[in-house]
N, C-alpha and C. Protein backbone atom coordinates (compact mmCIF):
# COMPACT_ATOMS: atom_id res chain seq x y z
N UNK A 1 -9.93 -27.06 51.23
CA UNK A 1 -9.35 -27.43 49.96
C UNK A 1 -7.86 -27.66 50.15
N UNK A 2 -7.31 -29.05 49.58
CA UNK A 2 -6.00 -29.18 49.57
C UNK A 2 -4.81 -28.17 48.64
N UNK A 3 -3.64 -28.40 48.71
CA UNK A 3 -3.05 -27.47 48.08
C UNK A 3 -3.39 -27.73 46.92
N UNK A 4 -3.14 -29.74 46.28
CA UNK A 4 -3.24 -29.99 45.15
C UNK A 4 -4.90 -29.94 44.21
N UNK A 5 -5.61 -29.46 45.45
CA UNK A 5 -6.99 -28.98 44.35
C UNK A 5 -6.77 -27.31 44.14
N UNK A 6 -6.29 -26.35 44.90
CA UNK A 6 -5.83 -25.13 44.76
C UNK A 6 -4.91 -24.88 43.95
N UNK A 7 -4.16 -25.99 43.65
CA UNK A 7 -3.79 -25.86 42.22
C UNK A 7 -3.85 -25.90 41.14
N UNK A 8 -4.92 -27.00 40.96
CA UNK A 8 -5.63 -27.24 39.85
C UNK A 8 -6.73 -26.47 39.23
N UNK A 9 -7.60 -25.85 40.20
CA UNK A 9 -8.25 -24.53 40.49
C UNK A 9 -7.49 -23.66 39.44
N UNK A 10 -6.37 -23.00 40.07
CA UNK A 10 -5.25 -22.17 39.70
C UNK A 10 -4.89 -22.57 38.34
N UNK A 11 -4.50 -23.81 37.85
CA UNK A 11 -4.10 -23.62 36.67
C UNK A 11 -5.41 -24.42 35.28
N UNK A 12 -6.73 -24.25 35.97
CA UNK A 12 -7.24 -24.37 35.12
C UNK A 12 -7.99 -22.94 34.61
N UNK A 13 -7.63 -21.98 35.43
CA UNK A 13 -8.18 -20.72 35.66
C UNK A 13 -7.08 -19.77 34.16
N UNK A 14 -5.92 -20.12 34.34
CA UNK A 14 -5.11 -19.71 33.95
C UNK A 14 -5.04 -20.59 32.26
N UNK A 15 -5.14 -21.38 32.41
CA UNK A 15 -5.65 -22.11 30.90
C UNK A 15 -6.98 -21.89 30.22
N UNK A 16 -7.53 -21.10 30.84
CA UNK A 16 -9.21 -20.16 30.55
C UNK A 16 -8.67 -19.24 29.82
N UNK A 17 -8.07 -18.60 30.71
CA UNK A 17 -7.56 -16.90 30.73
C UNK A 17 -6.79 -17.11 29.02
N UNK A 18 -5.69 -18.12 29.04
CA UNK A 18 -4.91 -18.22 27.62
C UNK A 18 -6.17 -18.50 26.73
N UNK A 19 -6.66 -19.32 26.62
CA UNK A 19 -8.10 -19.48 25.79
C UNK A 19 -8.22 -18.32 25.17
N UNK A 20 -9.07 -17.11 26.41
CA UNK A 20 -9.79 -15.94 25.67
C UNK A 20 -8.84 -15.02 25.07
N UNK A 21 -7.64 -15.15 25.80
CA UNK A 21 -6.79 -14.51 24.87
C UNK A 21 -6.05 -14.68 23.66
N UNK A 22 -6.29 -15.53 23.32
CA UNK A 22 -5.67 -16.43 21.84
C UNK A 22 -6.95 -16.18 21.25
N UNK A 23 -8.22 -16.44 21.73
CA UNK A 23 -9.55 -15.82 21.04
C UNK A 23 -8.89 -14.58 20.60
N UNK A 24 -9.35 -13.44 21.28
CA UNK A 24 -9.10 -12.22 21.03
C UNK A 24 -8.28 -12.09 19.95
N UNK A 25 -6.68 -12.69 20.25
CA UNK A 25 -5.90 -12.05 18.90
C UNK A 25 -6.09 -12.46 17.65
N UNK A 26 -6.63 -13.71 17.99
CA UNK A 26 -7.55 -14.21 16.32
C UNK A 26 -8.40 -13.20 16.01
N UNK A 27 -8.95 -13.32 16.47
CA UNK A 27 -10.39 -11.65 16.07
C UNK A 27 -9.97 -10.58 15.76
N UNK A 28 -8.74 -10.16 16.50
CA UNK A 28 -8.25 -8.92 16.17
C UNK A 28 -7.39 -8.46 15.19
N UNK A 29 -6.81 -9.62 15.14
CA UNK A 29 -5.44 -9.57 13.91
C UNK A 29 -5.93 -9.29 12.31
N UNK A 30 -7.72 -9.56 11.75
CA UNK A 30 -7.87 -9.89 10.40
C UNK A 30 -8.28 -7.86 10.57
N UNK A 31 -8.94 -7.40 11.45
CA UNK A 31 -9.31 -6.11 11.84
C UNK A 31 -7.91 -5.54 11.93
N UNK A 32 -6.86 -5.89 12.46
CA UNK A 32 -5.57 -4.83 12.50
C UNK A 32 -5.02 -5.12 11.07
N UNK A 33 -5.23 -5.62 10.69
CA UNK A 33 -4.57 -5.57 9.27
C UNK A 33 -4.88 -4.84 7.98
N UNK A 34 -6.41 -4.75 8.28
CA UNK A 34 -6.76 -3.68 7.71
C UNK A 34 -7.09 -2.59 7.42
N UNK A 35 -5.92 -1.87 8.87
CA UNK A 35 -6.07 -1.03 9.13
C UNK A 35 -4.41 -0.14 8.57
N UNK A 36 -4.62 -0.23 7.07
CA UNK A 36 -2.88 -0.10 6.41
C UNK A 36 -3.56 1.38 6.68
N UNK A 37 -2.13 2.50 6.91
CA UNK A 37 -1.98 3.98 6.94
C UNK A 37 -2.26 4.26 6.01
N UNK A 38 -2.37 3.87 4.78
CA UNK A 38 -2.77 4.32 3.50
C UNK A 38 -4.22 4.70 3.09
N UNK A 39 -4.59 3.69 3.74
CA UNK A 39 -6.06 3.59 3.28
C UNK A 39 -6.83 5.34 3.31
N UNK A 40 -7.45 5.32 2.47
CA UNK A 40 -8.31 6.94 2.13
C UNK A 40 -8.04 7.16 0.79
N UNK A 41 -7.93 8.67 0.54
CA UNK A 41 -8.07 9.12 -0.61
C UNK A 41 -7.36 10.65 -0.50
N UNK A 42 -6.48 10.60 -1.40
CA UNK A 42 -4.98 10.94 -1.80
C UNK A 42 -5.12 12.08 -3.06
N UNK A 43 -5.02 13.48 -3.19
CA UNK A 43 -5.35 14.08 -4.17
C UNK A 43 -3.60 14.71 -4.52
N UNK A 44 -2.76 14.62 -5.43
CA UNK A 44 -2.31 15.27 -6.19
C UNK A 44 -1.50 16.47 -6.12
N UNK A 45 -0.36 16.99 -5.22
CA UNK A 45 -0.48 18.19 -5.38
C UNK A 45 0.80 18.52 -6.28
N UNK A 46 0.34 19.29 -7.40
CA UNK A 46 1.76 19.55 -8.71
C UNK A 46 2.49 20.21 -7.95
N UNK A 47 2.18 21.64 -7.25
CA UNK A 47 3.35 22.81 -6.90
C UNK A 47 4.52 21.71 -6.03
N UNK A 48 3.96 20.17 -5.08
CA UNK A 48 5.07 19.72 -4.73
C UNK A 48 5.64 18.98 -5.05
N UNK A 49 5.26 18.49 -6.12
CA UNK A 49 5.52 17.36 -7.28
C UNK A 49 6.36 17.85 -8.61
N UNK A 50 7.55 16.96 -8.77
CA UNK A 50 8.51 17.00 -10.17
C UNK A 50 8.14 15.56 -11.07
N UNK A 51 8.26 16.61 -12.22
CA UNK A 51 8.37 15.32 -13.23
C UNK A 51 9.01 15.22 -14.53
N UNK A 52 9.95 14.29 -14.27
CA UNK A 52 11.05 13.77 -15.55
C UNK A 52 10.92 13.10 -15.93
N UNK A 53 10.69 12.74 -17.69
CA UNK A 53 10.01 13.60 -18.19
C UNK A 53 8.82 14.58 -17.99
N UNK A 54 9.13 16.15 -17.75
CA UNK A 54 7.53 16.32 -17.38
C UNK A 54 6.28 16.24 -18.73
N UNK A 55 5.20 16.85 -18.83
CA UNK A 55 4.57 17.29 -17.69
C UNK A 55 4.02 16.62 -17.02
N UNK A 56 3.82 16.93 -16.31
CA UNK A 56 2.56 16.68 -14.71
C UNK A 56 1.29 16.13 -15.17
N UNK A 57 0.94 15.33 -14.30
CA UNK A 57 -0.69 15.36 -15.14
C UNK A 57 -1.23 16.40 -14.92
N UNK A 58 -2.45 16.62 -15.38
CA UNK A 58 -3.47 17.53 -14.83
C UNK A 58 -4.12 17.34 -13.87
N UNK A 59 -5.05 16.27 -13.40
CA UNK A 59 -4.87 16.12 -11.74
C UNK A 59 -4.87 14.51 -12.20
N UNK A 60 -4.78 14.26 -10.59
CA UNK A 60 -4.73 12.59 -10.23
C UNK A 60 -5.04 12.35 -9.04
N UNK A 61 -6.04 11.66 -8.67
CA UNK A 61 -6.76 11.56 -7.29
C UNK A 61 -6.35 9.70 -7.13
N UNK A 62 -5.75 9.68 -6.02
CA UNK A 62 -5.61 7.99 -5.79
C UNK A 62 -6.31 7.75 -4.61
N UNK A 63 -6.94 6.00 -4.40
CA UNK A 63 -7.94 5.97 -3.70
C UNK A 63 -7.54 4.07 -3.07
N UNK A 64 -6.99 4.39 -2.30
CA UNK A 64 -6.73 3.03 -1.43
C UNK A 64 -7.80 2.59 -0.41
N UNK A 65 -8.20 1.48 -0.80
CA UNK A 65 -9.09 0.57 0.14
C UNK A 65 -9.04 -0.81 0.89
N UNK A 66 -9.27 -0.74 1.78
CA UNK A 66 -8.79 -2.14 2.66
C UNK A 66 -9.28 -3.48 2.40
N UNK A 67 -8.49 -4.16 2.21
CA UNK A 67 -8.89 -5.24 1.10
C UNK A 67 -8.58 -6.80 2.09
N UNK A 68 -9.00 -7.74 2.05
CA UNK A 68 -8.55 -8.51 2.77
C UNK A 68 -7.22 -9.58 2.83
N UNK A 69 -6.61 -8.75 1.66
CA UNK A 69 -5.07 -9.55 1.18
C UNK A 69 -4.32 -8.35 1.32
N UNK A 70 -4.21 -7.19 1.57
CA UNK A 70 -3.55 -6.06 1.26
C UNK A 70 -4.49 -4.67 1.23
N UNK A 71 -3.92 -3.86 0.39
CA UNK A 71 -4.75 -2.86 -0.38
C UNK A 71 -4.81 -2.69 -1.45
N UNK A 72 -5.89 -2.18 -2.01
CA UNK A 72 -6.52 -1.65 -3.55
C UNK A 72 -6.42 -1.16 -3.62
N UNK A 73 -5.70 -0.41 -4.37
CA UNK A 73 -5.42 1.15 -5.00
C UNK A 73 -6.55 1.50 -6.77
N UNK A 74 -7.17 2.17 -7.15
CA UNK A 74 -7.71 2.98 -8.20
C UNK A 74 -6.77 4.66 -8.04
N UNK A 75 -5.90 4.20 -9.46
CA UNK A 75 -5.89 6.07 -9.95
C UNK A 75 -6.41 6.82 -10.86
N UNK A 76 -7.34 7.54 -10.63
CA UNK A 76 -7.92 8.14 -11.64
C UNK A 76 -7.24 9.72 -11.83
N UNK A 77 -6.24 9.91 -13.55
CA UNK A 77 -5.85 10.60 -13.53
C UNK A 77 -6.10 11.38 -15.24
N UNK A 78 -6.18 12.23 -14.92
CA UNK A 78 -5.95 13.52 -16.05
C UNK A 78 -4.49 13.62 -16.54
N UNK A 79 -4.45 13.42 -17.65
CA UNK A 79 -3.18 13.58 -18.02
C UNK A 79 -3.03 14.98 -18.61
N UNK A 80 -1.68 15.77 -18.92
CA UNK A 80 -1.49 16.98 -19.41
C UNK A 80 -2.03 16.96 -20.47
N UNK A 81 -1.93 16.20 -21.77
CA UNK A 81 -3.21 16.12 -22.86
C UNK A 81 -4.69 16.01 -22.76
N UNK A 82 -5.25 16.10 -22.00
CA UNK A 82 -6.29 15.91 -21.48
C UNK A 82 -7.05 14.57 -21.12
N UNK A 83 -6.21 13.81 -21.73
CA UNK A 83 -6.87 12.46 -21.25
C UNK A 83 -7.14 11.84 -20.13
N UNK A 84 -8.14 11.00 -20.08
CA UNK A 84 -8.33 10.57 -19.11
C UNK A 84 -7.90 8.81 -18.53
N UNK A 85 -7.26 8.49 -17.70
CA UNK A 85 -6.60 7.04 -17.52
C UNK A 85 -7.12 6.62 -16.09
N UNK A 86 -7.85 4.91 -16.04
CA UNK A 86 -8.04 4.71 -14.23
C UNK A 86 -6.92 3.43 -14.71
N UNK A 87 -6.31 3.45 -13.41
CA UNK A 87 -4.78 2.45 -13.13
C UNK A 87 -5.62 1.68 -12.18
N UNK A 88 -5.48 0.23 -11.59
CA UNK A 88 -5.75 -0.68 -10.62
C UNK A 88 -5.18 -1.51 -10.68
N UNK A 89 -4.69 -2.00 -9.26
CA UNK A 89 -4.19 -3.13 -8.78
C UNK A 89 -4.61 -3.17 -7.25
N UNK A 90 -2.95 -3.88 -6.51
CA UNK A 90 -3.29 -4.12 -5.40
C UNK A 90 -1.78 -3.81 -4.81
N UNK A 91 -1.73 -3.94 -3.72
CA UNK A 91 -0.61 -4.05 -2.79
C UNK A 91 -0.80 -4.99 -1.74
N UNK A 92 0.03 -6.09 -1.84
CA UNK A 92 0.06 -7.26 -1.16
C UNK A 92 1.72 -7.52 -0.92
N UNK A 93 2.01 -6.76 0.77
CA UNK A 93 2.97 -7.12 1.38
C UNK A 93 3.98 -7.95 1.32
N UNK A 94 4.24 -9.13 0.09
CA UNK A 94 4.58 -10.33 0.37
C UNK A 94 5.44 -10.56 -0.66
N UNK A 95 5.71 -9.47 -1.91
CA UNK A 95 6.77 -9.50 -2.20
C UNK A 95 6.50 -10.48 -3.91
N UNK A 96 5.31 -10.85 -3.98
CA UNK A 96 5.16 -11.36 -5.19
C UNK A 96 4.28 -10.78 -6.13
N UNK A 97 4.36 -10.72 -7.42
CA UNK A 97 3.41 -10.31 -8.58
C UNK A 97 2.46 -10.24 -8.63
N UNK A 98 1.37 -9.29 -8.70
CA UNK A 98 0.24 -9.31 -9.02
C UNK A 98 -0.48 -8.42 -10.02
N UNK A 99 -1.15 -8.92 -10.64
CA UNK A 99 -1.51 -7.95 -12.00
C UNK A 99 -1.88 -6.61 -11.75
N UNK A 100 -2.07 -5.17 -12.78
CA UNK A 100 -2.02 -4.10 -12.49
C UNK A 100 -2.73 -3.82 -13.96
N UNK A 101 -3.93 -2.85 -14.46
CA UNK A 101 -4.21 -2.48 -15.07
C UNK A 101 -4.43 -0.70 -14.88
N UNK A 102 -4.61 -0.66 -16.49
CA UNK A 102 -4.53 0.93 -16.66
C UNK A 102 -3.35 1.48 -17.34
N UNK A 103 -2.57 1.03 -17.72
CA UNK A 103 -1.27 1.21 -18.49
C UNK A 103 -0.32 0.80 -19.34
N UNK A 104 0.26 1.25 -20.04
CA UNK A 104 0.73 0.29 -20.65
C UNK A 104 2.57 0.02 -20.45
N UNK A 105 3.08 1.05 -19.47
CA UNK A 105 4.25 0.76 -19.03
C UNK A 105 4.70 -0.49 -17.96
N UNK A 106 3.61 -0.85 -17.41
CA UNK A 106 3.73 -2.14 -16.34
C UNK A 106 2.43 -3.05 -16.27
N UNK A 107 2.55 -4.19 -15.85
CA UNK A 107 1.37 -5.16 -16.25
C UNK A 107 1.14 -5.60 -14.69
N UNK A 108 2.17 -5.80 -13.60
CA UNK A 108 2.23 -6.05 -12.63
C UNK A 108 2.72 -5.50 -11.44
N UNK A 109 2.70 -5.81 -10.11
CA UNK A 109 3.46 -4.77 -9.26
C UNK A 109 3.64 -5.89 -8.16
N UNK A 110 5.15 -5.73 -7.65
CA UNK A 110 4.89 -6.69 -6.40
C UNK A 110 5.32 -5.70 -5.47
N UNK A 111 5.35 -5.91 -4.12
CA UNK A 111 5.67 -4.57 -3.13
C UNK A 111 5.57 -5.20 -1.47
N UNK A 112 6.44 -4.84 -1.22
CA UNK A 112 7.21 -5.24 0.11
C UNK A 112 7.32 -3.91 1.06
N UNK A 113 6.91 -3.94 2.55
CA UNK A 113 6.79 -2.62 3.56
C UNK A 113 8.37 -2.90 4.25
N UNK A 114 8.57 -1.50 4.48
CA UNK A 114 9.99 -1.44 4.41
C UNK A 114 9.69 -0.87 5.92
N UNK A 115 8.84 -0.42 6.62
CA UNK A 115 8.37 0.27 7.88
C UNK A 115 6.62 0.40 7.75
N UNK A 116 6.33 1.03 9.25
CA UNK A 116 5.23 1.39 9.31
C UNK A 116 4.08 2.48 8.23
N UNK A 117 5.85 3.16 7.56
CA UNK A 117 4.96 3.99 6.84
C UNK A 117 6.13 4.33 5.31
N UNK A 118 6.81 2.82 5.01
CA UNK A 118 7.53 2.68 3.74
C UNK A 118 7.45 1.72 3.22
N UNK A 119 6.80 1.66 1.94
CA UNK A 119 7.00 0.44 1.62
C UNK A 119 7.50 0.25 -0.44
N UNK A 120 7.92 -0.44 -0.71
CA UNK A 120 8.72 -0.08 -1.88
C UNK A 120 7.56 -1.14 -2.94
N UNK A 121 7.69 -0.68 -4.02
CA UNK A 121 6.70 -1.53 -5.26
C UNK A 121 7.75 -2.18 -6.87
N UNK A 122 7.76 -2.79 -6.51
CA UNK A 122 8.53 -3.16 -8.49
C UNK A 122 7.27 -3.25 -9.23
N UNK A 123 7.47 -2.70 -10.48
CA UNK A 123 6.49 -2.70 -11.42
C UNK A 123 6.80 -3.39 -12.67
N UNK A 124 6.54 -4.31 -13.38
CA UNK A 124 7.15 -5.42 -14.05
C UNK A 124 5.95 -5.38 -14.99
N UNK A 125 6.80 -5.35 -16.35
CA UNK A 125 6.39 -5.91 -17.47
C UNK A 125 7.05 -6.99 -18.15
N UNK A 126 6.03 -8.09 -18.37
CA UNK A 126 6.32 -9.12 -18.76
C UNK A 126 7.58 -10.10 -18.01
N UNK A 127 7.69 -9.84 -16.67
CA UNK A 127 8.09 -10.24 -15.45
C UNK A 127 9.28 -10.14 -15.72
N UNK A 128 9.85 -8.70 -16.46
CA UNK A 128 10.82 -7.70 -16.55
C UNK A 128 10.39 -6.55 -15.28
N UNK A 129 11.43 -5.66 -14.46
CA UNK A 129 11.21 -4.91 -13.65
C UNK A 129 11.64 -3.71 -14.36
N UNK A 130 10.52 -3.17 -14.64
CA UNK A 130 10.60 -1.76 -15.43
C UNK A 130 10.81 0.01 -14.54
N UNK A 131 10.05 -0.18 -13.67
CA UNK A 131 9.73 0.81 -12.58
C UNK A 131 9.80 0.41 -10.97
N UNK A 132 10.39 1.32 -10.36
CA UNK A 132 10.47 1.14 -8.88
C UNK A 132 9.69 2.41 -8.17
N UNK A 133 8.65 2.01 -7.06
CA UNK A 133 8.05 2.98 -6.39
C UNK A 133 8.74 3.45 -5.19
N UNK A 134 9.07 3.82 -4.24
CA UNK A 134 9.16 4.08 -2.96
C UNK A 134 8.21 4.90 -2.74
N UNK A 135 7.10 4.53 -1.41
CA UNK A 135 5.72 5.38 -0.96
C UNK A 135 6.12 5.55 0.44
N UNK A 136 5.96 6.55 0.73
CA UNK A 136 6.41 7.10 2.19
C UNK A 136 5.03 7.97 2.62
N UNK A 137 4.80 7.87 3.90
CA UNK A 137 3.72 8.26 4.54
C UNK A 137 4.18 8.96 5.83
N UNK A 138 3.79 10.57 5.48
CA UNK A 138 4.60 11.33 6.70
C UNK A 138 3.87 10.86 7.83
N UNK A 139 4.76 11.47 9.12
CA UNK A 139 4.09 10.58 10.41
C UNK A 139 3.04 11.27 10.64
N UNK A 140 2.58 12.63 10.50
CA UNK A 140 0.86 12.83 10.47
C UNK A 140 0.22 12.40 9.94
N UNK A 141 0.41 11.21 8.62
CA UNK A 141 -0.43 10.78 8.00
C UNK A 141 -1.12 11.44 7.20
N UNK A 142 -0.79 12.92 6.83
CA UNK A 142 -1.20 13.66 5.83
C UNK A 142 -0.80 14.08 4.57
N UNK A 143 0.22 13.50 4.27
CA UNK A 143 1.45 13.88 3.06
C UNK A 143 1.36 12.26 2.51
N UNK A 144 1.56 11.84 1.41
CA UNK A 144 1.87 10.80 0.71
C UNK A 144 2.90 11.09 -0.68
N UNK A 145 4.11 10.56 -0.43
CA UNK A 145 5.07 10.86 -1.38
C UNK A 145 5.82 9.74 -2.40
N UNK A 146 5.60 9.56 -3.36
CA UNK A 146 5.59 8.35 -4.54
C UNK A 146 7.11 9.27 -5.16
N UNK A 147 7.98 8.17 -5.17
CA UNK A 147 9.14 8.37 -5.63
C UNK A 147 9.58 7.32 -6.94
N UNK A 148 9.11 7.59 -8.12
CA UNK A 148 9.22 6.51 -9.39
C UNK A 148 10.31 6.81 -9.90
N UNK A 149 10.80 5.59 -9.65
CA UNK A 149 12.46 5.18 -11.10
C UNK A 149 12.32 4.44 -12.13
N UNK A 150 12.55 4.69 -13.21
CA UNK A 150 12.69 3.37 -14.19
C UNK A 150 12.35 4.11 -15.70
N UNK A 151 11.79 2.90 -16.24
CA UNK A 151 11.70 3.94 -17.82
C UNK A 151 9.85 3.49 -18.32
N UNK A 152 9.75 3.96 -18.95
CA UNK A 152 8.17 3.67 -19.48
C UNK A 152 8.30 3.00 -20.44
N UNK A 153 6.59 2.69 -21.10
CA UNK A 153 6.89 2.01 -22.23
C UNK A 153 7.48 2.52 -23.55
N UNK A 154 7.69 3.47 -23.67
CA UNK A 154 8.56 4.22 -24.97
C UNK A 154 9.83 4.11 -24.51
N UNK A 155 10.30 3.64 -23.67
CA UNK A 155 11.65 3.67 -23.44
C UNK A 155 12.03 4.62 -22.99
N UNK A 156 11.52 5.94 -22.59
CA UNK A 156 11.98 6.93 -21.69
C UNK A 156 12.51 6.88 -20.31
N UNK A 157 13.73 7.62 -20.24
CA UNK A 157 13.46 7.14 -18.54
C UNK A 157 13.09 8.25 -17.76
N UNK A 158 12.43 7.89 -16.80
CA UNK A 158 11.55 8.37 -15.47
C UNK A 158 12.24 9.25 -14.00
N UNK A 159 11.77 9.60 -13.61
CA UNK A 159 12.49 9.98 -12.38
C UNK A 159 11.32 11.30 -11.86
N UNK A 160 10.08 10.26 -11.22
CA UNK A 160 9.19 11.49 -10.64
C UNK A 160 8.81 11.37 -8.80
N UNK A 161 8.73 12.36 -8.87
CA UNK A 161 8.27 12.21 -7.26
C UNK A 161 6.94 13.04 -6.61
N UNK A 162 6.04 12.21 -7.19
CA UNK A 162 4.73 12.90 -6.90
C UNK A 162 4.53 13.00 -5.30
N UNK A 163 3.58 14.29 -4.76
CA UNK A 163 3.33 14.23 -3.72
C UNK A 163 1.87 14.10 -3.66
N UNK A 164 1.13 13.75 -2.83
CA UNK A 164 -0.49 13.94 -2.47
C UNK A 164 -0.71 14.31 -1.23
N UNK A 165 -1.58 14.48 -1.30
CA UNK A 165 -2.44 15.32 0.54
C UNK A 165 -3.74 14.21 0.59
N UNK A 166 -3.58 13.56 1.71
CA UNK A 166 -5.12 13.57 1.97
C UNK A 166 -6.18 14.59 1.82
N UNK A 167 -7.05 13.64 0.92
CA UNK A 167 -8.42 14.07 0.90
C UNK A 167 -9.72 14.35 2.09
């Protein structure tokens, strides 16, 4: 074999090789993405949790699922009156609006990752920014800490910092 077929050999071998590997990260990338730190189920804990205005709810279990635009969040919470409220939306990385039900202090939420395990939420009514989240995810992945600013729909203002534990 000449050099110039040993080369061709060689770089058609090597234009294979890029192939399966551009395969691969296609395949892999829709699977790594949905693999947000969040994802599970998040219970509530008051003794580490403040709330201004309080009170506290009575419990609140949140439940993030891997979604193929982001994540889904459901909160199903007990309020100190006894009521009962489920909140839903989504979290989609990208920094634009998307609707949010269950409340009547915000209609929407857009939310942008600030790190591997921060990512911040505006909560907008009537594409007014009423509430700000910051969600932090300790590096064991066992602590989840929601830091809310802003005011509600009575015009109160806010300032809570719920904690949760994995479930």
């Amino acid at each position: 074999m000449t050099s110039i077929q040993l080369s061709l050999v060689l770089a058609r071998r090597i234009a294979s090789l890029g192939v399966v590997l551009l395969f691969g990260v296609m395949v892999a990338a829709p699977v790594m993405a949905q693999r947000d730190p969040l994802v599970g189920t998040w219970t509530l804990n008051p003794a580490k949790s403040t709330y201004s205005p309080g009170p506290a709810p009575r419990s609140e279990v949140v439940t993030y699922e891997a979604a193929e635009d982001g994540v889904k969040y459901t909160v199903k919470q007990t309020g100190a009156d006894g009521k009962s409220a489920v909140l839903e939306g989504r979290l989609i990385y990208d920094g634009k609006d998307y609707p949010a039900t269950g409340t009547s202090d915000y209609d929407a939420v857009s939310t942008r990752r600030i790190d591997a395990n921060t990512s911040e939420t505006a909560r907008t009514k009537g594409g007014k920014v009423v509430q700000t989240v910051r969600r932090v995810l300790s590096t064991d992945g066992r602590t989840l800490t929601l830091t809310t600013k802003g005011v509600m729909a009575t015009g109160a203002s806010i300032h809570n910092v719920a904690v949760y534990d994995r479930s």
